[in-house]
C-alpha atoms as a PDB file:
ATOM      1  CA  UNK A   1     -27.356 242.135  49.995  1.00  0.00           C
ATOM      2  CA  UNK A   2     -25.619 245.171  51.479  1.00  0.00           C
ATOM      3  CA  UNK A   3     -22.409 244.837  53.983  1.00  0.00           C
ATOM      4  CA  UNK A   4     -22.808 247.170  55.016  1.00  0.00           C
ATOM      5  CA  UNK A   5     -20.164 250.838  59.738  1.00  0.00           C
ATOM      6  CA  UNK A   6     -11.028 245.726  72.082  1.00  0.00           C
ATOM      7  CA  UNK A   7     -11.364 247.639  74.988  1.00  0.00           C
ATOM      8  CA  UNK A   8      -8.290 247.406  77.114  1.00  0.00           C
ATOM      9  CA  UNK A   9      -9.352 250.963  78.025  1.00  0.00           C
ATOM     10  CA  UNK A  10     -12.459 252.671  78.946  1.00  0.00           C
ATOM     11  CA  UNK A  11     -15.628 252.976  76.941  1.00  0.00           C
ATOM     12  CA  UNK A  12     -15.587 257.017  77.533  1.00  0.00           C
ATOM     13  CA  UNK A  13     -11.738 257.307  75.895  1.00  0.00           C
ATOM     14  CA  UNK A  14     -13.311 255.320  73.002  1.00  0.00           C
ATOM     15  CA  UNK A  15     -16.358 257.852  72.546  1.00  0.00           C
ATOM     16  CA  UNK A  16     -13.451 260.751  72.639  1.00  0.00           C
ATOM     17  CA  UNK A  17     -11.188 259.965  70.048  1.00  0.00           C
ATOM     18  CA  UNK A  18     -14.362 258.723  67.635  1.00  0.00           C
ATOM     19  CA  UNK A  19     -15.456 262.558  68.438  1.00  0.00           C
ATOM     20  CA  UNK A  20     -12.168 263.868  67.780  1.00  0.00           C
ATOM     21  CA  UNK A  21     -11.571 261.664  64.434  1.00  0.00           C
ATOM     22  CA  UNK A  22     -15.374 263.009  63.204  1.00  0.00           C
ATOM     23  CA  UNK A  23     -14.078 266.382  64.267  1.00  0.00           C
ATOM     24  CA  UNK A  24     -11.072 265.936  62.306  1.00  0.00           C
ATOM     25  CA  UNK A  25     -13.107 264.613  58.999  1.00  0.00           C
ATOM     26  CA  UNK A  26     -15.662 267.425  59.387  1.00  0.00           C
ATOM     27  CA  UNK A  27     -13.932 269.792  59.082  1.00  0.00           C
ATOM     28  CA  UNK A  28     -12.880 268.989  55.934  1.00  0.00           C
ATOM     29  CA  UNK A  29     -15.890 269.881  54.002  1.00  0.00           C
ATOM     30  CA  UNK A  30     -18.166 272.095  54.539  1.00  0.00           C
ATOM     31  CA  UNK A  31     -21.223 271.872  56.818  1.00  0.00           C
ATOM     32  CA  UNK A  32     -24.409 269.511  55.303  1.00  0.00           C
ATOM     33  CA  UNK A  33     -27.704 270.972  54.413  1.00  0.00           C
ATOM     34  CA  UNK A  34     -30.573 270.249  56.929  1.00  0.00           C
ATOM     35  CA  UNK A  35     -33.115 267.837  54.655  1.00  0.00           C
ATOM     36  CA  UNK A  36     -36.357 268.819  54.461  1.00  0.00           C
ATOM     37  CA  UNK A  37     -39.283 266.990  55.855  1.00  0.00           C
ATOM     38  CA  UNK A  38     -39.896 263.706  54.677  1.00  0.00           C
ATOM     39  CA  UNK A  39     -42.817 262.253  56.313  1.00  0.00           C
ATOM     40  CA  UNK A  40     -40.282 259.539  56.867  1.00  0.00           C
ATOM     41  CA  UNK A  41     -40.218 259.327  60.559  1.00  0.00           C
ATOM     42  CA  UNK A  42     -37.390 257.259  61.764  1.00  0.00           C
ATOM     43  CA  UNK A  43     -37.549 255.283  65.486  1.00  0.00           C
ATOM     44  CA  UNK A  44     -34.394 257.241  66.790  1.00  0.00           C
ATOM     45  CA  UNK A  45     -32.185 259.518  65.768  1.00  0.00           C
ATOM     46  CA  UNK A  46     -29.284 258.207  66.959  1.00  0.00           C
ATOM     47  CA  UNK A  47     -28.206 255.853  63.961  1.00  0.00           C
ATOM     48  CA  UNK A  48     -25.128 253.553  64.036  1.00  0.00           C
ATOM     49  CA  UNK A  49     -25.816 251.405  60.986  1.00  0.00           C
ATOM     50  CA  UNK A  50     -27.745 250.517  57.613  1.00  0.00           C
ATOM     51  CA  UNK A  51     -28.337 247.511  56.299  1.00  0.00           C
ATOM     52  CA  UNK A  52     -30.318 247.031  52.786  1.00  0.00           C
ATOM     53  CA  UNK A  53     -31.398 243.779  51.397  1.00  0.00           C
ATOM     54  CA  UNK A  54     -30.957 244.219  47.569  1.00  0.00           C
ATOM     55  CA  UNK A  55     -33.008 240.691  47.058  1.00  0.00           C
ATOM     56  CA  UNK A  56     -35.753 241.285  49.444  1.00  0.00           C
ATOM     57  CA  UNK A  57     -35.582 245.110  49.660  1.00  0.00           C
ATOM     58  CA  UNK A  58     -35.711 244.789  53.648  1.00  0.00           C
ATOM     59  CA  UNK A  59     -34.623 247.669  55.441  1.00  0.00           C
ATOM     60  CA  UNK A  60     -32.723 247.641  59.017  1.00  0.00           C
ATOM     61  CA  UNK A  61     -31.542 250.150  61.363  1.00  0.00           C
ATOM     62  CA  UNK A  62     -29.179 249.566  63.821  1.00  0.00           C
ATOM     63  CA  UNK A  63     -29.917 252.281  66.585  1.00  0.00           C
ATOM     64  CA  UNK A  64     -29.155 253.309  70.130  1.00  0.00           C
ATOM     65  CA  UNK A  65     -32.885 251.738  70.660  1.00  0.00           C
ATOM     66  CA  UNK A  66     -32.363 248.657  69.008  1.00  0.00           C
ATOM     67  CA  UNK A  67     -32.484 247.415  65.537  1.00  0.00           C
ATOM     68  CA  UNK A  68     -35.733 248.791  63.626  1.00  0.00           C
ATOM     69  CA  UNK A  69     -37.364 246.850  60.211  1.00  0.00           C
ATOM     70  CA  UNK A  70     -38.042 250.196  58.247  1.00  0.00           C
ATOM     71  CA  UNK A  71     -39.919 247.739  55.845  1.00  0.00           C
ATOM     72  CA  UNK A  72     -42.790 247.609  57.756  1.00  0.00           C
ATOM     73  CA  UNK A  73     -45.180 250.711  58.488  1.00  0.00           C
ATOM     74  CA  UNK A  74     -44.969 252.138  61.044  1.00  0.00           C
ATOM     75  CA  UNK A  75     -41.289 250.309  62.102  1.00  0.00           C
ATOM     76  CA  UNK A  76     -41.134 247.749  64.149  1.00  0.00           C
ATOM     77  CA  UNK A  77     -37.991 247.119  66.887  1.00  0.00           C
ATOM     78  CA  UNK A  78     -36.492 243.331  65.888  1.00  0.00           C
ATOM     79  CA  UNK A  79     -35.485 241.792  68.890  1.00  0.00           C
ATOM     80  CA  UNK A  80     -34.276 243.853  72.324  1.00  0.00           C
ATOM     81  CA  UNK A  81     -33.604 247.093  73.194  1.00  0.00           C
ATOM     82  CA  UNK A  82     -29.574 247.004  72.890  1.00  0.00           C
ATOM     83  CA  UNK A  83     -27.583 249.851  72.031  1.00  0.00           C
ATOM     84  CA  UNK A  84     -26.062 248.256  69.078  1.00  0.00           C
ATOM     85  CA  UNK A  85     -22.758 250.636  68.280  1.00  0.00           C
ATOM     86  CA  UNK A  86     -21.264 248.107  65.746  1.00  0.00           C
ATOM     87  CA  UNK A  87     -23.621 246.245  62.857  1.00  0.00           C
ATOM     88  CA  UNK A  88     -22.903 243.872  60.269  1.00  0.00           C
ATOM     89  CA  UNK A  89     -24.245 241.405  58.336  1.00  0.00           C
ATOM     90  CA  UNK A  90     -22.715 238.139  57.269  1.00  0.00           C
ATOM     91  CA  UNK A  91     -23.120 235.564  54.066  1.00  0.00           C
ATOM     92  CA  UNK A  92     -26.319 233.767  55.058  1.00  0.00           C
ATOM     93  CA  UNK A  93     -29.747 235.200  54.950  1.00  0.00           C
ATOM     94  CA  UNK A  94     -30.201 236.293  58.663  1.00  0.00           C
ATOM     95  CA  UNK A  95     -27.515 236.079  60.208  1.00  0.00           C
ATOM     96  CA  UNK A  96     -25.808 239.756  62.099  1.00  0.00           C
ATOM     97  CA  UNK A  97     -23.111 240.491  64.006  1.00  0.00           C
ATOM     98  CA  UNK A  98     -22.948 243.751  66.595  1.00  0.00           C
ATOM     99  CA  UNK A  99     -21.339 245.377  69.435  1.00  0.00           C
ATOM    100  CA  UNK A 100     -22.972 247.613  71.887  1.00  0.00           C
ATOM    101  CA  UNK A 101     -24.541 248.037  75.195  1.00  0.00           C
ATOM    102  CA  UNK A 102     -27.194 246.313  77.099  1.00  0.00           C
ATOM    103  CA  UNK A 103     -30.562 248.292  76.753  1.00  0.00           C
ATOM    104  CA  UNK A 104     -32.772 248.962  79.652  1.00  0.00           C
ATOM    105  CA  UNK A 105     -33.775 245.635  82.050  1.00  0.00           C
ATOM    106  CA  UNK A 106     -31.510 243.342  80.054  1.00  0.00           C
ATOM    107  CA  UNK A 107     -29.324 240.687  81.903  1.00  0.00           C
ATOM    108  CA  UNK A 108     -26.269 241.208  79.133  1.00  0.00           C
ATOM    109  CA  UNK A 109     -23.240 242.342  80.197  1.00  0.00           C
ATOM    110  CA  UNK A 110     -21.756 245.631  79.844  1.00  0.00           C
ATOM    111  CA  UNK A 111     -20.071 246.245  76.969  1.00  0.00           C
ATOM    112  CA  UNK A 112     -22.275 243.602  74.661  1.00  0.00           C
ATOM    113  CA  UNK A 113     -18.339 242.570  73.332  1.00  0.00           C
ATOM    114  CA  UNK A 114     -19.587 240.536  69.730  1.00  0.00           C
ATOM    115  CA  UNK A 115     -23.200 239.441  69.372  1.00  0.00           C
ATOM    116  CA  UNK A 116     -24.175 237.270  66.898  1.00  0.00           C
ATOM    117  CA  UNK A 117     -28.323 236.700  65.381  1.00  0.00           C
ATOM    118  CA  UNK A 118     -29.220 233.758  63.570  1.00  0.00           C
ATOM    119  CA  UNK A 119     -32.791 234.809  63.032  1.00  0.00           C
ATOM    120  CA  UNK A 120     -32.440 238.372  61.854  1.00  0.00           C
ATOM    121  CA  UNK A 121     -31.835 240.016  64.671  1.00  0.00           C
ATOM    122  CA  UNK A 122     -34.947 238.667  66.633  1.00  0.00           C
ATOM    123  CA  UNK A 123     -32.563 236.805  69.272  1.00  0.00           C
ATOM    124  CA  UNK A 124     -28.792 237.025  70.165  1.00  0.00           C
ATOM    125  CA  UNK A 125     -25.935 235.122  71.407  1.00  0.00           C
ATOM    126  CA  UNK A 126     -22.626 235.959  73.023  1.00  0.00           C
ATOM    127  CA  UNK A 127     -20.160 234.820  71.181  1.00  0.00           C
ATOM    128  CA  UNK A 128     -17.084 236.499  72.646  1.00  0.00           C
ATOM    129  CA  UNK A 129     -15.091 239.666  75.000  1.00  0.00           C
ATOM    130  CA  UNK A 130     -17.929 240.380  76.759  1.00  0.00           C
ATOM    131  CA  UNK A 131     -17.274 243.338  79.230  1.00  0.00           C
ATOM    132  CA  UNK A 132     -14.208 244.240  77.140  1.00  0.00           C
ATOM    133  CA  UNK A 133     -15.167 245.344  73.924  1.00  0.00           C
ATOM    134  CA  UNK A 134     -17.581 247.414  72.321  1.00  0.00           C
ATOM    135  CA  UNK A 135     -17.392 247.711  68.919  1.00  0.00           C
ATOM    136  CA  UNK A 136     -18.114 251.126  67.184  1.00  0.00           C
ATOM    137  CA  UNK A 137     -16.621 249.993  63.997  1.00  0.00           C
ATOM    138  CA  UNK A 138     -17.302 246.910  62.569  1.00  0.00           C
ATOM    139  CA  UNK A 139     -17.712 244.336  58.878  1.00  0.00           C
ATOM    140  CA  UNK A 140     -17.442 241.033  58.132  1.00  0.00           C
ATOM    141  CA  UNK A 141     -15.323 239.616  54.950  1.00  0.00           C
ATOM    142  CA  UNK A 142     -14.903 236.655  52.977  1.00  0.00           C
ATOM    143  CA  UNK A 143     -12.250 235.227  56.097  1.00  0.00           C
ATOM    144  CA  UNK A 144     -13.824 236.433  58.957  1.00  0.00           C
ATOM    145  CA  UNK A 145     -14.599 240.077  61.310  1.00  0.00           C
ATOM    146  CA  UNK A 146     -12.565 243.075  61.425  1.00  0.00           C
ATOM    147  CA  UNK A 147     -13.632 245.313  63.927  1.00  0.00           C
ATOM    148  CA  UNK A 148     -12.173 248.287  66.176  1.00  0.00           C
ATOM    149  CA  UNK A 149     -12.983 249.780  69.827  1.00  0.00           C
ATOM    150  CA  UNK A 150      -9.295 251.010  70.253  1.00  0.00           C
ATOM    151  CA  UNK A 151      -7.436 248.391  68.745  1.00  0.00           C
ATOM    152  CA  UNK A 152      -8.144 247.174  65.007  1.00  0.00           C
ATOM    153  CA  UNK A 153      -8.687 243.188  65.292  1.00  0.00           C
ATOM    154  CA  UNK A 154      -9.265 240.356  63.437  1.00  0.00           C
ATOM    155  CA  UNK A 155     -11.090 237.166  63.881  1.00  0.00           C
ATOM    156  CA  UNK A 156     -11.792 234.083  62.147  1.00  0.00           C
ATOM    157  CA  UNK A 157     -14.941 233.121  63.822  1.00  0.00           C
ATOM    158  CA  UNK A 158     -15.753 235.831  65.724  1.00  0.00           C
ATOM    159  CA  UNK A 159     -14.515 233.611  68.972  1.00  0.00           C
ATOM    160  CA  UNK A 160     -10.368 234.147  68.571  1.00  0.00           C
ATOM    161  CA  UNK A 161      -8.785 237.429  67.702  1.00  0.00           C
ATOM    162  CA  UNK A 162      -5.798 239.102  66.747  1.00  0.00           C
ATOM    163  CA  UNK A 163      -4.390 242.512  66.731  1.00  0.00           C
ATOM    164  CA  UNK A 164      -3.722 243.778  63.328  1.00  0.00           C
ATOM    165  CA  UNK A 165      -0.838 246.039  62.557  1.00  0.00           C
ATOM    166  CA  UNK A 166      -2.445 249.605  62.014  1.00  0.00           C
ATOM    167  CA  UNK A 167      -1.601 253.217  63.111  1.00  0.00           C
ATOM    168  CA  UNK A 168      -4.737 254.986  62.029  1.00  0.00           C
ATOM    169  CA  UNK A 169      -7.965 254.843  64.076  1.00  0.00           C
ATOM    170  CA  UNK A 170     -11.260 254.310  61.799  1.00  0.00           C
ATOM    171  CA  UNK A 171     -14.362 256.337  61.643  1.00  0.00           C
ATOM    172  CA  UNK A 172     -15.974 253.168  59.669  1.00  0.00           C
ATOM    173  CA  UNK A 173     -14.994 250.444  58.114  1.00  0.00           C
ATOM    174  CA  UNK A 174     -16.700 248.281  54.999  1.00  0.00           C
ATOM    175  CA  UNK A 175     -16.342 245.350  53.894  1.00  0.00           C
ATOM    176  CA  UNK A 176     -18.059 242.445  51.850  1.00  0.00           C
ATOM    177  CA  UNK A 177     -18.421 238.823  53.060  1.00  0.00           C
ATOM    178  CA  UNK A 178     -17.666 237.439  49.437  1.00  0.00           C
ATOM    179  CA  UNK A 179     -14.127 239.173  49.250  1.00  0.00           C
ATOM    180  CA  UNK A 180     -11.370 240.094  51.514  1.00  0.00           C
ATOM    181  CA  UNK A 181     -10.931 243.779  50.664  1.00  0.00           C
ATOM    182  CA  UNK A 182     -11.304 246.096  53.283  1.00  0.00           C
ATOM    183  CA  UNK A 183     -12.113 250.038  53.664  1.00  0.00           C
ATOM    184  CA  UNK A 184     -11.426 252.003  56.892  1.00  0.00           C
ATOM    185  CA  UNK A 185     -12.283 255.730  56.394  1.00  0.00           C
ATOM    186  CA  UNK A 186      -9.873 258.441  58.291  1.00  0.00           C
ATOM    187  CA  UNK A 187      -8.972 261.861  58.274  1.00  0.00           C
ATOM    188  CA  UNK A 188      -5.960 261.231  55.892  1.00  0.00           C
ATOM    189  CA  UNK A 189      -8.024 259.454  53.587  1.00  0.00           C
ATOM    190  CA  UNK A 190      -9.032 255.414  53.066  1.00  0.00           C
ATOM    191  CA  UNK A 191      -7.129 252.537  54.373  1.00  0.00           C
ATOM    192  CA  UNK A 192      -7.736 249.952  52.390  1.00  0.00           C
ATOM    193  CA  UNK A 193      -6.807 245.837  53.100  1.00  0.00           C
ATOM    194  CA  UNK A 194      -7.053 243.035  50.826  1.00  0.00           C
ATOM    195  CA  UNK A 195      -5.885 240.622  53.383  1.00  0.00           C
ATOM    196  CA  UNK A 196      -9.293 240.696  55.333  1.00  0.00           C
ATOM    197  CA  UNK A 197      -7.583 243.401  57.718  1.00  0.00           C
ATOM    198  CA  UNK A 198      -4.603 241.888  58.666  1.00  0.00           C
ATOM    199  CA  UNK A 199      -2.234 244.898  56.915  1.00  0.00           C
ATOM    200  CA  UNK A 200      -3.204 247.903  55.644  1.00  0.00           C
ATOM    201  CA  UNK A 201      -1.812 250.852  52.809  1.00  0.00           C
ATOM    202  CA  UNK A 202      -2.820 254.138  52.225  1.00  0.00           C
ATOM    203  CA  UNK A 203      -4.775 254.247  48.728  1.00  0.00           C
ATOM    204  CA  UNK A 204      -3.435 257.203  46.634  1.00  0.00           C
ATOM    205  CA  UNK A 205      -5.276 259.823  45.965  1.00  0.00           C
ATOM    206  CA  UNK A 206      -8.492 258.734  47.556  1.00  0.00           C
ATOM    207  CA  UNK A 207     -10.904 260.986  49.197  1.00  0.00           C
ATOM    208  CA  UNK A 208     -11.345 262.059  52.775  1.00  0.00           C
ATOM    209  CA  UNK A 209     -15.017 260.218  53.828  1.00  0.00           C
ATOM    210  CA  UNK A 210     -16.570 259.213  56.702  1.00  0.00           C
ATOM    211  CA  UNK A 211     -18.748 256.396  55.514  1.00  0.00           C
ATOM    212  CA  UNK A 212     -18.392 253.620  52.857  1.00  0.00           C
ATOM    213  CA  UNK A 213     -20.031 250.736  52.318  1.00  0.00           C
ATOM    214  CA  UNK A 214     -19.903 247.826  49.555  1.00  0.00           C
ATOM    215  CA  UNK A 215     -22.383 247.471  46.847  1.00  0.00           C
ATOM    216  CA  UNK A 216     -20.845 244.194  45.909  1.00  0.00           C
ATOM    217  CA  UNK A 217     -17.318 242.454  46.447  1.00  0.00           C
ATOM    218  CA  UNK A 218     -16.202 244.809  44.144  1.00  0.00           C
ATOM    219  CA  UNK A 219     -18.465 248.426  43.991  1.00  0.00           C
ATOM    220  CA  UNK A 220     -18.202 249.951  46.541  1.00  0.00           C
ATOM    221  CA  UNK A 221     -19.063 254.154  47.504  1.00  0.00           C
ATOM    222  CA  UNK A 222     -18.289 256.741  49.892  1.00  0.00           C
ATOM    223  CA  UNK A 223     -19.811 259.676  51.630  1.00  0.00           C
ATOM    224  CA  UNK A 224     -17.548 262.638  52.661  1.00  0.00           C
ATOM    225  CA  UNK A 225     -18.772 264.652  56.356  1.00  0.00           C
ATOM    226  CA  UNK A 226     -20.128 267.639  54.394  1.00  0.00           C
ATOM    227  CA  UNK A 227     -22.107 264.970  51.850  1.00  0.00           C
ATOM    228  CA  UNK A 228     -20.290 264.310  48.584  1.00  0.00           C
ATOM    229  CA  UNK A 229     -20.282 260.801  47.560  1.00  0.00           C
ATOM    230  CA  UNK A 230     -17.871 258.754  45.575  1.00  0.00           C
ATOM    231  CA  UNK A 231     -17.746 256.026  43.957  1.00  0.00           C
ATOM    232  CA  UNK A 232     -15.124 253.141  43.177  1.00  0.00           C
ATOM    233  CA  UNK A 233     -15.442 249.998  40.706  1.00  0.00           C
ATOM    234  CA  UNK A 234     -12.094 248.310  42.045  1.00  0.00           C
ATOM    235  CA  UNK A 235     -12.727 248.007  45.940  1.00  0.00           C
ATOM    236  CA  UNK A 236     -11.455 251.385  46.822  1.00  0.00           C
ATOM    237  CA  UNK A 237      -8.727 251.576  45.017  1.00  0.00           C
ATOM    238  CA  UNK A 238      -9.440 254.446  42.744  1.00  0.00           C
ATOM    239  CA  UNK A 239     -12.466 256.924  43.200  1.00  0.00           C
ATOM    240  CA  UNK A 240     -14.582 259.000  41.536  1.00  0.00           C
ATOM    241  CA  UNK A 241     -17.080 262.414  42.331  1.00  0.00           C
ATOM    242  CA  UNK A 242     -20.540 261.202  42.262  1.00  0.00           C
ATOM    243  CA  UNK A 243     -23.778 263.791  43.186  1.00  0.00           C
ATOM    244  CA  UNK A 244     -24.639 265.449  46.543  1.00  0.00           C
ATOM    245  CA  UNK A 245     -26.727 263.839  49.334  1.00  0.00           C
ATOM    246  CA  UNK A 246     -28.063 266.630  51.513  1.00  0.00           C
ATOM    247  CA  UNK A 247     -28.309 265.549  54.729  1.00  0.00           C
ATOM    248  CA  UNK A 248     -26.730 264.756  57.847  1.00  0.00           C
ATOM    249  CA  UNK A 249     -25.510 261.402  57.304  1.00  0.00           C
ATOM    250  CA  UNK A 250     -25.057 259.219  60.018  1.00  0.00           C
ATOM    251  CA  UNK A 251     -24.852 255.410  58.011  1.00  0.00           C
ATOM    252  CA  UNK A 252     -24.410 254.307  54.690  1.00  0.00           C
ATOM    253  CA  UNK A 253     -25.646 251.390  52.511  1.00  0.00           C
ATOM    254  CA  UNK A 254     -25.311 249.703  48.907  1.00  0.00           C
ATOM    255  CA  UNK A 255     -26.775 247.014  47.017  1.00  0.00           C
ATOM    256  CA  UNK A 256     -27.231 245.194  43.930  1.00  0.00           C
ATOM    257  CA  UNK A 257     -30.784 244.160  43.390  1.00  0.00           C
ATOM    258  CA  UNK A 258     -31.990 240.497  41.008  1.00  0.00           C
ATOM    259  CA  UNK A 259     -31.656 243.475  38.410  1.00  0.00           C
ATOM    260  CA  UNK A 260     -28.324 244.080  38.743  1.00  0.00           C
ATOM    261  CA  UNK A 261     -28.970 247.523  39.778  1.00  0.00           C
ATOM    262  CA  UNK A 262     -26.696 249.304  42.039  1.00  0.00           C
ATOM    263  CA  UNK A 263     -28.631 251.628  45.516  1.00  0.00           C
ATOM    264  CA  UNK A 264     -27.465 254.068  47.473  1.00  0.00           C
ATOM    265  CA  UNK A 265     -28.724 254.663  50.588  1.00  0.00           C
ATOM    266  CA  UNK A 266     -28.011 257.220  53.624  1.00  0.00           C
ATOM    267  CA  UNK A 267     -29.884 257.592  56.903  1.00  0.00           C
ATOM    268  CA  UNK A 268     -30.115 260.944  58.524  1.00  0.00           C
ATOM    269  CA  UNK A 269     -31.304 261.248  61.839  1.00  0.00           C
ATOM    270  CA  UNK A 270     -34.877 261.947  60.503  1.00  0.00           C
ATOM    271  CA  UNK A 271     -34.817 260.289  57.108  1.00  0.00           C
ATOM    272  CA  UNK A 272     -33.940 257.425  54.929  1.00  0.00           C
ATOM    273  CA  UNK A 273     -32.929 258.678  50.963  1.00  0.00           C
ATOM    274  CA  UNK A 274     -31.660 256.398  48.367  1.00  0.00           C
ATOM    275  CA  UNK A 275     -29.847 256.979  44.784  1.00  0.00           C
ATOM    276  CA  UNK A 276     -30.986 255.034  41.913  1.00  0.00           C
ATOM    277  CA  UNK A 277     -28.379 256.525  39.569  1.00  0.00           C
ATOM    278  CA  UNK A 278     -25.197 255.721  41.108  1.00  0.00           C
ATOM    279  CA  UNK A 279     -24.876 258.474  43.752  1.00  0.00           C
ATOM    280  CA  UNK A 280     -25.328 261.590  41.278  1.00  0.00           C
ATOM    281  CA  UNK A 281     -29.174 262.459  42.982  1.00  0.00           C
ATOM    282  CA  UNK A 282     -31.245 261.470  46.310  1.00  0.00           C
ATOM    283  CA  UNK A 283     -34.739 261.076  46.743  1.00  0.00           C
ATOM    284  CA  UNK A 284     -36.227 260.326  50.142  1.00  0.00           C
ATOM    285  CA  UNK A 285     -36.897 256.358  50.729  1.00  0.00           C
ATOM    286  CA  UNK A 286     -40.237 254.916  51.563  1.00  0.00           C
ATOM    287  CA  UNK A 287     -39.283 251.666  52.789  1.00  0.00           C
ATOM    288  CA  UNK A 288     -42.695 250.738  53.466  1.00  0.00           C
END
């Protein structure tokens, strides 16, 4: 399965310094090229996650509509219309975790703080900082949730949390519920924990991307702004230059299937693609 990535001040100083922190990343690679048409229709074009089941080959989008099942044909919205800004999935079959806003009608407070789904996303509880915290980056490890909206916390049980010690602000951050290591991308490069988030080093030499996501506890890639992806076999601790994937990628996912086959998968705001050969070349996904 794929792992897929606390507000003490306002949601709109949030949004800002995510902008500025894409900015930043952006502009250190040149501009994607627009896909071409797919056929592959996506719900909404505003994506904030992408989760792949490698056993079942399910495909979920986490959007500012709702989470979608690309699986079926057409797509189906799972559960309410929330705006779910943060999107993670934990050990058991089932169960997510996101952060977010109410969607239209709904009775949640505003922010969502963390959400947790037992049933794949189909119903939702509130498990804690409601109307504090919402979530634009956040993963699950082996010990718990990291997640950031300002501050970079921790949490056990997604109930209790505690303010890690980090002076970087992340555009993403991956992680894998069978290990601790962490990855938060940033304009100077990855962070990378092995402590599930508690403290956090520079890793030499690594490359500047926006999205990364976990294949397994130990595989993991990365997508830079303009599109090049890279790949690590040590949890981020050494990369390497991988393919192209031309598009403007908004989420990033990576499994390893019965086979022991490693995916790749991006979402663009009007298609799904996926890599069969370890991030060297893209074809466009039919997840139907």
């Amino acid at each position: 399965m794929a792992f897929a990535f606390i507000l003490r001040r306002p949601a709109a100083t949030i949004t800002c310094a995510a902008a500025a922190l894409v900015v930043a990343l952006s502009a250190c690679s040149p501009a994607p090229t627009a896909p071409p048409q797919t056929g592959n229709d996506l719900p909404d074009a505003h994506i904030h996650g992408l989760n792949v089941n490698g056993e079942t080959g399910q495909v979920l989008l986490a959007t500012h509509k709702g989470l979608y099942d690309m699986s079926a044909n057409p797509a189906v919205r799972v559960g309410p219309e929330n705006d779910l800004m943060g999107f993670a999935s934990a050990k058991d079959p089932g169960v997510f975790f996101a952060s977010g806003h109410p969607g239209p009608g709904s009775s949640l407070p505003n922010p969502l703080g963390l959400i947790k789904s037992s049933d794949g996303g189909r119903t939702w509880e509130q498990l804690s900082r409601q109307r504090e915290s919402d979530f634009h980056a956040l993963t699950t490890t082996k010990s718990g949730i990291v997640a950031f909206d300002g501050a970079l916390q921790t949490s056990p049980d997604g109930k209790t949390w505690q303010t890690a010690t980090a002076g970087f602000q992340p555009a993403t951050l991956a992680g894998n519920p069978y290990s601790d290591t962490v990855l938060a991308t940033t304009a100077d490069g990855v962070q990378r924990s092995t402590d599930a988030g508690r403290t956090w080093a520079l890793a030499k030499s690594s490359p500047v991307i926006q999205f990364a996501a976990f294949a397994d506890a130990q595989e993991a890639f990365g997508v830079e702004p303009g599109g090049a992806v890279h790949y690590s076999p040590d949890g981020g601790a050494t990369w390497t230059r991988q393919g192209q994937v031309s598009a403007d990628v908004q989420a990033i996912a990576a499994t390893k299937g019965p086979d022991g086959k490693t995916a790749l998968w991006a979402a663009s705001p009007t298609a799904l693609w996926v890599s069969t050969d370890g991030g060297a070349t893209f074809h466009p996904a039919n997840a139907s």
